[in-house]
C-alpha atoms as a PDB file:
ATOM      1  CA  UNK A   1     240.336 172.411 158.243  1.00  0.00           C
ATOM      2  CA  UNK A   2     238.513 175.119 156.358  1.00  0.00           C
ATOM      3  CA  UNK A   3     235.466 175.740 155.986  1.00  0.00           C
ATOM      4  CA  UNK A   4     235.836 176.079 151.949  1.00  0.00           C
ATOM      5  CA  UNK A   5     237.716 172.369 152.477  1.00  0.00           C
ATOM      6  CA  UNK A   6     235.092 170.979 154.619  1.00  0.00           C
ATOM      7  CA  UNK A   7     232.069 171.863 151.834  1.00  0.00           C
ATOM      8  CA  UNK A   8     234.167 170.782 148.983  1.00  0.00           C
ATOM      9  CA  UNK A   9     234.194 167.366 151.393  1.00  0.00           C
ATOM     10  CA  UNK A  10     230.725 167.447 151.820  1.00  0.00           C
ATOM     11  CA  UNK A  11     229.871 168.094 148.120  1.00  0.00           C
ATOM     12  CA  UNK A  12     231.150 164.292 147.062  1.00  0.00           C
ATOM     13  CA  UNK A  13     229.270 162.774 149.930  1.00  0.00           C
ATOM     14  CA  UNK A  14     226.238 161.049 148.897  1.00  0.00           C
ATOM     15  CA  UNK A  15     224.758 161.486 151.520  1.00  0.00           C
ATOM     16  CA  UNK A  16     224.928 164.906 151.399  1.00  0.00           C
ATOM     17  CA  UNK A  17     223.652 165.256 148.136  1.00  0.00           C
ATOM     18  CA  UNK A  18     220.183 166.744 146.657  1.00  0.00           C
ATOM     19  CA  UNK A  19     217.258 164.214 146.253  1.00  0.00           C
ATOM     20  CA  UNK A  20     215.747 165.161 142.893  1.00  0.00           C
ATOM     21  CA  UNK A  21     212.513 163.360 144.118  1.00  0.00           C
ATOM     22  CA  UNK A  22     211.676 165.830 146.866  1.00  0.00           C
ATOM     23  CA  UNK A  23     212.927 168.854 145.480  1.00  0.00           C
ATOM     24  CA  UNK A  24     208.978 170.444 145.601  1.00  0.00           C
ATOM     25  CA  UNK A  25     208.927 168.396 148.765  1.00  0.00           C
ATOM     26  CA  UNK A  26     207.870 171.932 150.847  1.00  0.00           C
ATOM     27  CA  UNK A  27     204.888 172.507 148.163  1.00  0.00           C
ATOM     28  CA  UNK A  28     203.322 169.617 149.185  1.00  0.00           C
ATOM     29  CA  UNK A  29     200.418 168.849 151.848  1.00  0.00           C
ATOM     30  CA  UNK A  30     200.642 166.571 154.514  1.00  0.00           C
ATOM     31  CA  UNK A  31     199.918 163.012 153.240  1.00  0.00           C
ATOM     32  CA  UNK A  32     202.148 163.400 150.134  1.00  0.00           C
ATOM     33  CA  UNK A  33     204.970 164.838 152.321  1.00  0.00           C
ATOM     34  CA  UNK A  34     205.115 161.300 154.056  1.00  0.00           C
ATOM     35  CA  UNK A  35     204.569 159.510 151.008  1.00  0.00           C
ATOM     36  CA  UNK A  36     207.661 160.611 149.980  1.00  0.00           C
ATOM     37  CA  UNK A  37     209.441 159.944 153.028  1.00  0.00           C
ATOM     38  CA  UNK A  38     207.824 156.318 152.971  1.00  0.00           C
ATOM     39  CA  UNK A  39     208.817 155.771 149.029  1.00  0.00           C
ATOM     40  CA  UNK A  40     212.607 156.953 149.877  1.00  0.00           C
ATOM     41  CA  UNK A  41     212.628 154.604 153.153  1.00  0.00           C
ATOM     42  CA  UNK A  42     211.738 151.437 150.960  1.00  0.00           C
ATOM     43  CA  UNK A  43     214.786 151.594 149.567  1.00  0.00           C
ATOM     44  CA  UNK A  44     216.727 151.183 152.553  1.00  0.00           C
ATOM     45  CA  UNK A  45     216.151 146.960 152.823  1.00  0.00           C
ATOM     46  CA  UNK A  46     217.564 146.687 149.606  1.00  0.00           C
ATOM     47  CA  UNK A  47     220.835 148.663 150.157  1.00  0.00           C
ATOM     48  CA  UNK A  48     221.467 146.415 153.487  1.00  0.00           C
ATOM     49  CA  UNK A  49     221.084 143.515 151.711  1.00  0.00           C
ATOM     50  CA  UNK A  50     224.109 144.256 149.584  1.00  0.00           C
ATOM     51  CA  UNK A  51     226.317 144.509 152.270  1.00  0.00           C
ATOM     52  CA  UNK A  52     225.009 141.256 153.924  1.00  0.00           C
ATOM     53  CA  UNK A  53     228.089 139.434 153.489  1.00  0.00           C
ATOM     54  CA  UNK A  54     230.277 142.530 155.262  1.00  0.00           C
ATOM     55  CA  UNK A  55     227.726 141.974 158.291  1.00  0.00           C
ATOM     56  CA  UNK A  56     228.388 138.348 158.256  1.00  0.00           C
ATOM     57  CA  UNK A  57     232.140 139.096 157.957  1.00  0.00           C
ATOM     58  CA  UNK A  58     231.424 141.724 161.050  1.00  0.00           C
ATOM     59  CA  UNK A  59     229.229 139.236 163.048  1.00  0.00           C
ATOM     60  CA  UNK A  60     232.185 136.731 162.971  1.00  0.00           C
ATOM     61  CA  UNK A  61     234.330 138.953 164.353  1.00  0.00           C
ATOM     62  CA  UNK A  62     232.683 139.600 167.077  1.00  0.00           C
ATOM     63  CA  UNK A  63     231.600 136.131 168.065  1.00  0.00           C
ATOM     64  CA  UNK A  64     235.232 135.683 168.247  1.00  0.00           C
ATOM     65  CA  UNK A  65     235.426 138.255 170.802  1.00  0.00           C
ATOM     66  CA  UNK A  66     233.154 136.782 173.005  1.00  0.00           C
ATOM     67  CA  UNK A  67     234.295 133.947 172.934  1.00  0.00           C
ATOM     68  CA  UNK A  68     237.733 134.999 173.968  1.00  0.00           C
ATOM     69  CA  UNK A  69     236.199 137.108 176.798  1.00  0.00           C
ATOM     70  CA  UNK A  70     236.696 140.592 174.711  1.00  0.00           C
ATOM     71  CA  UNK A  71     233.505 143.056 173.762  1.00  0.00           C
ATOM     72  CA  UNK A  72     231.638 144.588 171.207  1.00  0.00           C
ATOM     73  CA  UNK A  73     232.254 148.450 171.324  1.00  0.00           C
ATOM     74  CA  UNK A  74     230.425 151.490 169.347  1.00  0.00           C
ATOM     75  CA  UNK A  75     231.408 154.708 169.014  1.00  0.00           C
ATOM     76  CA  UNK A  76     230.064 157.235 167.141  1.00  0.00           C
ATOM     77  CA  UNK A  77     229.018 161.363 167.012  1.00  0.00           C
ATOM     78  CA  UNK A  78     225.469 162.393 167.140  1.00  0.00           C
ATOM     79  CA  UNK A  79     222.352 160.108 165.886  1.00  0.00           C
ATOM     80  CA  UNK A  80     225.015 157.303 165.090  1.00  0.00           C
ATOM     81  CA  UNK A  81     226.488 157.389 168.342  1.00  0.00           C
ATOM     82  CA  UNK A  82     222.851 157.132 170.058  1.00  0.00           C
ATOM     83  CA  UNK A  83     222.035 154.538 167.728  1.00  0.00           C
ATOM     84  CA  UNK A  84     224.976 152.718 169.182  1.00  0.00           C
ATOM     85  CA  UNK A  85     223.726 153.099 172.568  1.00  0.00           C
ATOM     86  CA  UNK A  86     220.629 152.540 171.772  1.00  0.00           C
ATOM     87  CA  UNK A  87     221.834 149.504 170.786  1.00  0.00           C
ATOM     88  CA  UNK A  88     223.923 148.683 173.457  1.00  0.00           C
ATOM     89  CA  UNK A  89     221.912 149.732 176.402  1.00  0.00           C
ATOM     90  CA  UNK A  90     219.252 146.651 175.098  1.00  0.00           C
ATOM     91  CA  UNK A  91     221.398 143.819 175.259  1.00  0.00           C
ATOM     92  CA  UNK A  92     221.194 142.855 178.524  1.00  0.00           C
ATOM     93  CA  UNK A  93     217.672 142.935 179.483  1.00  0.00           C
ATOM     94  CA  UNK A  94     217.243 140.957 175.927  1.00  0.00           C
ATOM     95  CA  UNK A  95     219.508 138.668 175.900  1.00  0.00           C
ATOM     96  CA  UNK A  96     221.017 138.578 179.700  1.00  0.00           C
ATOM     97  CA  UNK A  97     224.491 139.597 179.110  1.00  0.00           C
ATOM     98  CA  UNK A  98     226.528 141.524 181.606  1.00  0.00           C
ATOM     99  CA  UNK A  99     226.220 145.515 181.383  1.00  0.00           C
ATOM    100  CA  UNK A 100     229.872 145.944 179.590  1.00  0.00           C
ATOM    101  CA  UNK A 101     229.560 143.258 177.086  1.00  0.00           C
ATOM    102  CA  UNK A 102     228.108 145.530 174.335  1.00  0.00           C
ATOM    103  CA  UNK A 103     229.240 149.365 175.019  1.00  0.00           C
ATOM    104  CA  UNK A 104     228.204 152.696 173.347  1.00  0.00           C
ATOM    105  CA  UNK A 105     230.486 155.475 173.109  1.00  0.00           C
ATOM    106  CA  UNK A 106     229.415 158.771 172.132  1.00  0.00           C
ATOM    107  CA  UNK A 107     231.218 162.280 171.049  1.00  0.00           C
ATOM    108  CA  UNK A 108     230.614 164.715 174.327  1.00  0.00           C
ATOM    109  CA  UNK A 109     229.831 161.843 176.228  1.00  0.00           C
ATOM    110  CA  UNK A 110     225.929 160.793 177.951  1.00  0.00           C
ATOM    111  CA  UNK A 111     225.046 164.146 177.997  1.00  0.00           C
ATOM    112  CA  UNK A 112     224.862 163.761 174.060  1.00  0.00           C
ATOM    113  CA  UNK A 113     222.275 161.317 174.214  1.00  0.00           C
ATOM    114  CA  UNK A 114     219.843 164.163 174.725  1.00  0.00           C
ATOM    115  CA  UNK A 115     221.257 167.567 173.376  1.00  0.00           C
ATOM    116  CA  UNK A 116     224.059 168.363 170.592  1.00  0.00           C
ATOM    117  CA  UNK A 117     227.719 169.078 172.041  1.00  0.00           C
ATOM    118  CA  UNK A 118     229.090 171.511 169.987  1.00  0.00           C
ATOM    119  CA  UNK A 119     232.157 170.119 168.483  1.00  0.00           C
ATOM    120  CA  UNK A 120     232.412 167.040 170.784  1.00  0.00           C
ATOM    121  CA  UNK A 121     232.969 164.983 167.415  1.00  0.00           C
ATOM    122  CA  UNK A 122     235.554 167.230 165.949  1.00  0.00           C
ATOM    123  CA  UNK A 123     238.597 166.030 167.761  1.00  0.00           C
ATOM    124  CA  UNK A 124     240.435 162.625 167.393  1.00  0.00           C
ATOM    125  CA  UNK A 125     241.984 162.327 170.110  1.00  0.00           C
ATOM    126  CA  UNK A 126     238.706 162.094 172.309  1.00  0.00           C
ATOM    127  CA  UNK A 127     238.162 159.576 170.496  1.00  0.00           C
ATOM    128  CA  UNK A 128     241.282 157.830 171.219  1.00  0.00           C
ATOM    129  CA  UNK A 129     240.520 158.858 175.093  1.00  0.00           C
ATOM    130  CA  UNK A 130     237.161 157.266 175.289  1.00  0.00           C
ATOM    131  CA  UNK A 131     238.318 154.088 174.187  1.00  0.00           C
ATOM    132  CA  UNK A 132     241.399 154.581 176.362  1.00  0.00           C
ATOM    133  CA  UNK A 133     238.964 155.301 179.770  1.00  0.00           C
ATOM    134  CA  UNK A 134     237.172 152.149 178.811  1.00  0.00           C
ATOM    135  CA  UNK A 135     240.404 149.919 179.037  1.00  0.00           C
ATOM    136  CA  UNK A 136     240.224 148.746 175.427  1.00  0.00           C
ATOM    137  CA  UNK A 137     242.206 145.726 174.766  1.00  0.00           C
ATOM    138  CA  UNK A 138     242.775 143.439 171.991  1.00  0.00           C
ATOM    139  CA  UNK A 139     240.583 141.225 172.086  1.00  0.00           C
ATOM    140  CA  UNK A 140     237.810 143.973 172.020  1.00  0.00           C
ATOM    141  CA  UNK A 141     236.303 144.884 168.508  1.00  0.00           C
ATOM    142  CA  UNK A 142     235.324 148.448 167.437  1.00  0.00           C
ATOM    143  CA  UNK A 143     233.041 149.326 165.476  1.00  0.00           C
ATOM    144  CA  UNK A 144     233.137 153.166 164.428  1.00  0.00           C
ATOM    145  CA  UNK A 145     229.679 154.140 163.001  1.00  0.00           C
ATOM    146  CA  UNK A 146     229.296 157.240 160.898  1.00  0.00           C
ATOM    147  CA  UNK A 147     227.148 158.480 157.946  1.00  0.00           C
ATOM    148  CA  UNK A 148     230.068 160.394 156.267  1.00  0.00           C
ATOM    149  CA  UNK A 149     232.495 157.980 157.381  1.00  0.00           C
ATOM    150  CA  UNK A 150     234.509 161.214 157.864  1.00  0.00           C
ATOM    151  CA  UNK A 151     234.028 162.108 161.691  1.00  0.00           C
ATOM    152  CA  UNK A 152     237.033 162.817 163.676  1.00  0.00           C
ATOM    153  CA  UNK A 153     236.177 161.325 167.063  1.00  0.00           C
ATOM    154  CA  UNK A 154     235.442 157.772 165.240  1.00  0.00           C
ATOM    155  CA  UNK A 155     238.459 157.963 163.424  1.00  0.00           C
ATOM    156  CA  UNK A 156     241.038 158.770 166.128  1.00  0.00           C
ATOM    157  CA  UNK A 157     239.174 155.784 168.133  1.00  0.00           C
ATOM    158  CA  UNK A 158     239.455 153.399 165.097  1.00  0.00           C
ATOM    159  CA  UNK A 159     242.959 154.104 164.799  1.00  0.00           C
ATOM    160  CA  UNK A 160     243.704 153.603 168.416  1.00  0.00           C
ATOM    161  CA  UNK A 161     242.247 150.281 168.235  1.00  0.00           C
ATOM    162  CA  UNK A 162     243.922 149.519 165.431  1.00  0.00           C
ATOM    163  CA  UNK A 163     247.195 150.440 167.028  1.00  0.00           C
ATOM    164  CA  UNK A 164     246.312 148.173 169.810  1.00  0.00           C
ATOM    165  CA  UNK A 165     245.400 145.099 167.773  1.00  0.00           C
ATOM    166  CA  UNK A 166     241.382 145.257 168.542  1.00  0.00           C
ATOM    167  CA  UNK A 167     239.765 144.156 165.741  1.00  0.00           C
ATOM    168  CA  UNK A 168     237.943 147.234 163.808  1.00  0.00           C
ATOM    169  CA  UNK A 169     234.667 147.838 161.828  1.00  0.00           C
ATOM    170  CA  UNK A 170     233.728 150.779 159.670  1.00  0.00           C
ATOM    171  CA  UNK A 171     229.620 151.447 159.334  1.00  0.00           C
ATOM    172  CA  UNK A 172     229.054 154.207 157.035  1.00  0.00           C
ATOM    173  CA  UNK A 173     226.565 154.978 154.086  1.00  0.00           C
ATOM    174  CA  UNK A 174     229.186 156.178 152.012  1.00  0.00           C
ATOM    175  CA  UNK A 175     231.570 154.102 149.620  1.00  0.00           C
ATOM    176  CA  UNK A 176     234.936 154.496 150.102  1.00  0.00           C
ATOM    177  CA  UNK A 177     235.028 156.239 153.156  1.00  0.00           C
ATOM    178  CA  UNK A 178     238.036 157.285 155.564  1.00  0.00           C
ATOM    179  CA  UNK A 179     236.792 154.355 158.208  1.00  0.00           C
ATOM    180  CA  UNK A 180     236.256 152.483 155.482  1.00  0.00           C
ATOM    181  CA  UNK A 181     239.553 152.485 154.560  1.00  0.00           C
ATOM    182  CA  UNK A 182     241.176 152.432 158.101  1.00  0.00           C
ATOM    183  CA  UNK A 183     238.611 149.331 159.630  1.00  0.00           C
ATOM    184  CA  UNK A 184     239.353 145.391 159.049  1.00  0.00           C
ATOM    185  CA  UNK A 185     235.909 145.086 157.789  1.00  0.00           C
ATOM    186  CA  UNK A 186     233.700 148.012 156.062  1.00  0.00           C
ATOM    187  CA  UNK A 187     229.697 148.101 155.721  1.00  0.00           C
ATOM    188  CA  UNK A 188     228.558 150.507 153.727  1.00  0.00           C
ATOM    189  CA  UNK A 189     225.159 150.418 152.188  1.00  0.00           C
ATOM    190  CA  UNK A 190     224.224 153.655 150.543  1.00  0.00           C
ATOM    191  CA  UNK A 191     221.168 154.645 150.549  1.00  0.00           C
ATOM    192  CA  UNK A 192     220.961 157.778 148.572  1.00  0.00           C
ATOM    193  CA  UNK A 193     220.492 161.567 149.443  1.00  0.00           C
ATOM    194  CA  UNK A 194     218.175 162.426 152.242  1.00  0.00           C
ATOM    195  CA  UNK A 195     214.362 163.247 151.730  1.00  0.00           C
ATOM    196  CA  UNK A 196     215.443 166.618 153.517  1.00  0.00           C
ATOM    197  CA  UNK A 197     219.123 167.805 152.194  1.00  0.00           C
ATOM    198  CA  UNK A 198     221.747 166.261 155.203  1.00  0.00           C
ATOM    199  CA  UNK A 199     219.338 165.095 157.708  1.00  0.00           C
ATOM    200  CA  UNK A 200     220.937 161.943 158.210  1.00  0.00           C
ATOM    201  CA  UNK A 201     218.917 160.520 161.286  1.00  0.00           C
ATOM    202  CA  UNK A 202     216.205 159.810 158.340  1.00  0.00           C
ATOM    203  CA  UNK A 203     217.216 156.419 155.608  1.00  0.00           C
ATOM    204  CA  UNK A 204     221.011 156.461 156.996  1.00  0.00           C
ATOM    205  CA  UNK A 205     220.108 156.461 160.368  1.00  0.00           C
ATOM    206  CA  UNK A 206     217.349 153.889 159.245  1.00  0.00           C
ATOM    207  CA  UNK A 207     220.217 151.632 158.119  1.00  0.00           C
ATOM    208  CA  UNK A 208     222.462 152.006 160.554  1.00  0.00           C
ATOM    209  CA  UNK A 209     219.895 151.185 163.232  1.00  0.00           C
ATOM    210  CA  UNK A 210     218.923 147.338 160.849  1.00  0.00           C
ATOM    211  CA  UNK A 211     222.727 146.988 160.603  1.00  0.00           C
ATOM    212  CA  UNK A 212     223.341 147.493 164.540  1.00  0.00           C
ATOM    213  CA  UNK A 213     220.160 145.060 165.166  1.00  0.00           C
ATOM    214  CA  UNK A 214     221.839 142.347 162.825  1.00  0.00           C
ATOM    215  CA  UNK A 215     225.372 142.523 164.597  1.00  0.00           C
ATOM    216  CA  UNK A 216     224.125 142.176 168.172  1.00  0.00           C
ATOM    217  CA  UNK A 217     220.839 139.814 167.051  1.00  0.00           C
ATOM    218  CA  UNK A 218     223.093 137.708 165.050  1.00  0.00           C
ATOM    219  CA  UNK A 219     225.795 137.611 167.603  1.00  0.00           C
ATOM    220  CA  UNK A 220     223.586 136.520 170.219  1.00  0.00           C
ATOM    221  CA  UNK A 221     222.224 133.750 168.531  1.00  0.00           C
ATOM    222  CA  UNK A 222     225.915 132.555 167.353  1.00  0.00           C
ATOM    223  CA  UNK A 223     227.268 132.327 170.938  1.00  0.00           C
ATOM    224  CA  UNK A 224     223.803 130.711 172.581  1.00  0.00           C
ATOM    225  CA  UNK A 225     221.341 133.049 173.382  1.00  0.00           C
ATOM    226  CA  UNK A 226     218.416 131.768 171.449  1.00  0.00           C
ATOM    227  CA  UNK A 227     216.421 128.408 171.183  1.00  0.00           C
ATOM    228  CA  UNK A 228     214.727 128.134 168.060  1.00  0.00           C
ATOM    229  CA  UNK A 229     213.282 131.555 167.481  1.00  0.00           C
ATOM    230  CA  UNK A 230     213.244 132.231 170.858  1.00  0.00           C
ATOM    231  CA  UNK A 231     215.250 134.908 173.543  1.00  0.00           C
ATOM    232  CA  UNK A 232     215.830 132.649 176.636  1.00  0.00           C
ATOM    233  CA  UNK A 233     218.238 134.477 178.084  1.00  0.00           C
ATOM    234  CA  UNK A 234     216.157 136.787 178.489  1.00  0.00           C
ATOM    235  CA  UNK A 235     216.128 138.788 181.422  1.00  0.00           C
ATOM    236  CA  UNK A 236     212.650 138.986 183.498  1.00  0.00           C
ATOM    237  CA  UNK A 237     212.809 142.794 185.108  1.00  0.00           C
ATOM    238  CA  UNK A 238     209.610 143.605 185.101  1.00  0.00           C
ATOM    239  CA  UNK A 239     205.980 142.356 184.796  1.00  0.00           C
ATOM    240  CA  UNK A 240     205.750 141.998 181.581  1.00  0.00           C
ATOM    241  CA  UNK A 241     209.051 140.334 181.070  1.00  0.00           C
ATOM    242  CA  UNK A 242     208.202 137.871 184.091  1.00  0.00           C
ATOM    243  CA  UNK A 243     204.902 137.030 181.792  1.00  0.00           C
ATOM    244  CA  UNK A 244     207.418 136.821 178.547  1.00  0.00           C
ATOM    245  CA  UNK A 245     208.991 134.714 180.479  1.00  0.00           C
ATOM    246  CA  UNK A 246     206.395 132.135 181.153  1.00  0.00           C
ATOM    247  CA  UNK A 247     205.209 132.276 177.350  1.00  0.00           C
ATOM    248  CA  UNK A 248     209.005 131.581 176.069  1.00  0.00           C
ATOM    249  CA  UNK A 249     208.755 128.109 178.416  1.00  0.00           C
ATOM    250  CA  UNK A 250     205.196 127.659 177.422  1.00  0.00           C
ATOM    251  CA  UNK A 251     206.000 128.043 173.547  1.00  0.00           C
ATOM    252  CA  UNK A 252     209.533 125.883 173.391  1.00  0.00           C
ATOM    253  CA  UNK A 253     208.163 123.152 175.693  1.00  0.00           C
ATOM    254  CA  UNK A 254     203.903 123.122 174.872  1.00  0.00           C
ATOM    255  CA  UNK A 255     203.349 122.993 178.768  1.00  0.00           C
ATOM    256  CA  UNK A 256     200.638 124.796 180.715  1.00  0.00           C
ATOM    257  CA  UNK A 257     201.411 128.049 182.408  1.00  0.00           C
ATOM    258  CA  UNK A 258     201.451 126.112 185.676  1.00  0.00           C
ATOM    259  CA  UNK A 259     203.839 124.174 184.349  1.00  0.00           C
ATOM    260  CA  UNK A 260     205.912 127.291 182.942  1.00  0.00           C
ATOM    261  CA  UNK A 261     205.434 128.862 186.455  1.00  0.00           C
ATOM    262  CA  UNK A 262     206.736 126.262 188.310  1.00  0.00           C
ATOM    263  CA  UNK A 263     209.899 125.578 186.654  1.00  0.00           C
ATOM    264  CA  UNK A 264     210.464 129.373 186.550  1.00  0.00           C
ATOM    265  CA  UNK A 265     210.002 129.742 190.461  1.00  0.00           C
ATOM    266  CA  UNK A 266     212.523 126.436 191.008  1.00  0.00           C
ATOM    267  CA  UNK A 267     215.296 128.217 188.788  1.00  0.00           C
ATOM    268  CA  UNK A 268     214.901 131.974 189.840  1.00  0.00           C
ATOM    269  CA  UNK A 269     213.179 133.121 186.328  1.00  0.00           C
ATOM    270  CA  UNK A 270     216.076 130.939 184.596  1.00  0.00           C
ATOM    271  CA  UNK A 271     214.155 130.623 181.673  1.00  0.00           C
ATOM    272  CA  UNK A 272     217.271 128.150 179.756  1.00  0.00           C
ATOM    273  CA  UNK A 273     216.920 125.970 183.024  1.00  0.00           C
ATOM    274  CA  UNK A 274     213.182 126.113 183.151  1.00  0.00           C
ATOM    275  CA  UNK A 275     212.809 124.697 179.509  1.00  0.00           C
ATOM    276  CA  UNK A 276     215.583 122.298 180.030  1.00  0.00           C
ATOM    277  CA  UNK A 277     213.644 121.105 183.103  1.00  0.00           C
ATOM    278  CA  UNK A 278     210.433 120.161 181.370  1.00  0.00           C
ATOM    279  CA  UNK A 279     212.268 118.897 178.241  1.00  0.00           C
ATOM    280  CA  UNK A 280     214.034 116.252 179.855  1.00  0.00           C
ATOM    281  CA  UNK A 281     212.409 115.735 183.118  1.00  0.00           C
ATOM    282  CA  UNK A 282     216.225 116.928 185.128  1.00  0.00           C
ATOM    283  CA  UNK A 283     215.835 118.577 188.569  1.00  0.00           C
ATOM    284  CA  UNK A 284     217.675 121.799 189.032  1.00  0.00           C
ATOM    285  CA  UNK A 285     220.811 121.170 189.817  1.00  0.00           C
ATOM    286  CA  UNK A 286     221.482 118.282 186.655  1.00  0.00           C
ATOM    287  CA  UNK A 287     220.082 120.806 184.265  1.00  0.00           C
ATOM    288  CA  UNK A 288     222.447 123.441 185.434  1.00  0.00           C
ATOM    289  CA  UNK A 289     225.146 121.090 184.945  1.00  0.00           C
ATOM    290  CA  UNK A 290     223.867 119.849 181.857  1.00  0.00           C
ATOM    291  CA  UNK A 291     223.637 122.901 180.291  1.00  0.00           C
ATOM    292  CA  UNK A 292     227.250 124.378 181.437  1.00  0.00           C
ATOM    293  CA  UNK A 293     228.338 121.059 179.910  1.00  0.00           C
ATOM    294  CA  UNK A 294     226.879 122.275 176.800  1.00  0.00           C
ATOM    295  CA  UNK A 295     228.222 125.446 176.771  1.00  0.00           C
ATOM    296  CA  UNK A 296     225.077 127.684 177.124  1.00  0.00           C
ATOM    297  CA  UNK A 297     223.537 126.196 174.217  1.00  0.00           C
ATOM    298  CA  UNK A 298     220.243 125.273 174.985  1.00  0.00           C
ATOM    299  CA  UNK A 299     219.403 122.412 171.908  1.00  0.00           C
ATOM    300  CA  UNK A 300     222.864 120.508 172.725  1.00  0.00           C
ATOM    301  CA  UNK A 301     222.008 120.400 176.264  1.00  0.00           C
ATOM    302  CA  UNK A 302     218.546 118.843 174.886  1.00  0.00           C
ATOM    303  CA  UNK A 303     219.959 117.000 172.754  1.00  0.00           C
ATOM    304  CA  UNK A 304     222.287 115.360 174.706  1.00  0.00           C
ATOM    305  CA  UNK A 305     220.045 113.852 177.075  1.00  0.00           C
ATOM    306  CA  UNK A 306     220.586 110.461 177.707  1.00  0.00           C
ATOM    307  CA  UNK A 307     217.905 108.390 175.505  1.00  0.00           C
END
C-alpha cells in the first residue's frame, strides 16, 4: 500500500479526524487543557450505550464458548492489543479462571506491551500465526479489537478464525469498518475525533477498555462467577485478597469475621464453599457436592437446600 493510499484511508476515519473543539487546545493553560480532555471523555458512556445490544450479542457468544470448553481470545496492535491483555491478564485472580481461558494477543508479541514494534501490526499473516501458535479451534471466539478497524494483523487473525469456524467479533470506533464487515458480530461506538489529532489511546482507547470490562464482567457473571454483586471466585493471592476474601463471606452471609475465617481455613480460601457453608449449615465435603450439583452457581446451590 502507498503511502498516498494509506492517508486517503486515514482521511475518512473518524477517528482520525480534527476536533474543532480543541483546535486552540495548545494556547491554553493547564486546567483548561484538561477540561477539555474531561468534556470530550463524557461523551464516551453515551456512545457505548448505543452499541449495548452488540455487547449483549458478543457476551452470548462467548458464554457459549465456555460452556463448550472453548475461550475468549483478543488480539489487537498497539494500545488495543494491551488493552486486551490488560484485560485478559485480570481474569483469573478476579474471577478464578484458569490462565488460558481469556487470552491477549498482541502485534510483535509481549515485548509490545512496553515499547512500539515497528511494523509488527502491518502483516496479516502474523496474525493468522498467532492464533495458529495458540491452537485456535472452533469453539474459541475472537475478538479483533482496533480503532480503525483497518489493522492488518487483526484482520488476517479474524479471517483465520473465520476460516476455522471460531466464532468472530469486530471492536472498533469506526462504522463500517473492514472487521466490521469480516466479524459475526461488530461493536462499534464512535466516539468522535481525538482531543489531540490520532492519539487513539485517549476516548477510543477509553471505550474499548468499558467494552472489554463488559464482555469479560458480563461473561463471568453469566457462567457463575458472582453471587449477588459479589466476585466469589475470587482468587485470594495476596494479603489483601485473603482480607477481600473474608469481607465477600462476611457481606453475602452477615457472619462475624471469625465466622468468615473459619469457613475460609476449612475450604482452602474457597470463598463459594465458605458462604455455602454458613448458608446452609453443610460441612465441606456436602457443600462441594452441592455446589458441583449446581453447576458452579452459587444461589441454586442455596437454593436448593433441602427446607
Amino acid at each position: 500500500m502507498t503511502e498516498q493510499t494509506l492517508i486517503s484511508e486515514l482521511e475518512k476515519l473518524v477517528s482520525e479526524g480534527r476536533n474543532p473543539q480543541t483546535m486552540q487546545i495548545d494556547l491554553l493553560p493547564t486546567a483548561d487543557i484538561l477540561q477539555k480532555i474531561n468534556d470530550e471523555d463524557k461523551g464516551v458512556p453515551s456512545a457505548v450505550e448505543k452499541v449495548i445490544p452488540h455487547i449483549a450479542a458478543a457476551v452470548d457468544r462467548v458464554v457459549t464458548a465456555f460452556q463448550a470448553g472453548g475461550r475468549l481470545i483478543y488480539m489487537g496492535a498497539g494500545t488495543s492489543g494491551r488493552l486486551g491483555v490488560l484485560d485478559a491478564s485480570e481474569c483469573p485472580p478476579t474471577f478464578g479462571v484458569p490462565e488460558g481461558l481469556v487470552v491477549g494477543l498482541i502485534a510483535g508479541g509481549p515485548e509490545a506491551m512496553v515499547r512500539a514494534i515497528e511494523g509488527a501490526e502491518d502483516d496479516p499473516h502474523k496474525g493468522e500465526q498467532a492464533l495458529r501458535d495458540i491452537g485456535l479451534t472452533a469453539q474459541d471466539v475472537v475478538v479483533g479489537i482496533a480503532v480503525s478497524g483497518r489493522t492488518p494483523y487483526v484482520i488476517g487473525g479474524l479471517n483465520y478464525a473465520k476460516q476455522l469456524g471460531a466464532a468472530t467479533i469486530a471492536l472498533s470506533c469506526n462504522p463500517d469498518s473492514i472487521i466490521a464487515g469480516i466479524a459475526d458480530i461488530a461493536i462499534s461506538p464512535v466516539v468522535g475525533p481525538e482531543v489531540l489529532t490520532g492519539s487513539t489511546r485517549l476516548k477510543s482507547g477509553t471505550a474499548q477498555k468499558l467494552i472489554l470490562n463488559m464482555l469479560t464482567t458480563a461473561s463471568m457473571i453469566r457462567i457463575g462467577k458472582s453471587y449477588q454483586n459479589l466476585m466469589v471466585d475470587v482468587h485470594a493471592s495476596n494479603k489483601k485478597l485473603v482480607a477481600r476474601a473474608s469481607r465477600i463471606v462476611m457481606q453475602a452471609t452477615g457472619c462475624s469475621t471469625g465466622q468468615a475465617r473459619q469457613a475460609l481455613d476449612q475450604t482452602d480460601n474457597d470463598v463459594k464453599l465458605a458462604i455455602l457453608m454458613v448458608k446452609t449449615g453443610m460441612d465441606v465435603e456436602k457443600a462441594r457436592v452441592a455446589l458441583k450439583d449446581a453447576g458452579g452457581f452459587l444461589r441454586k446451590a442455596i437454593n436448593a437446600k433441602p427446607v
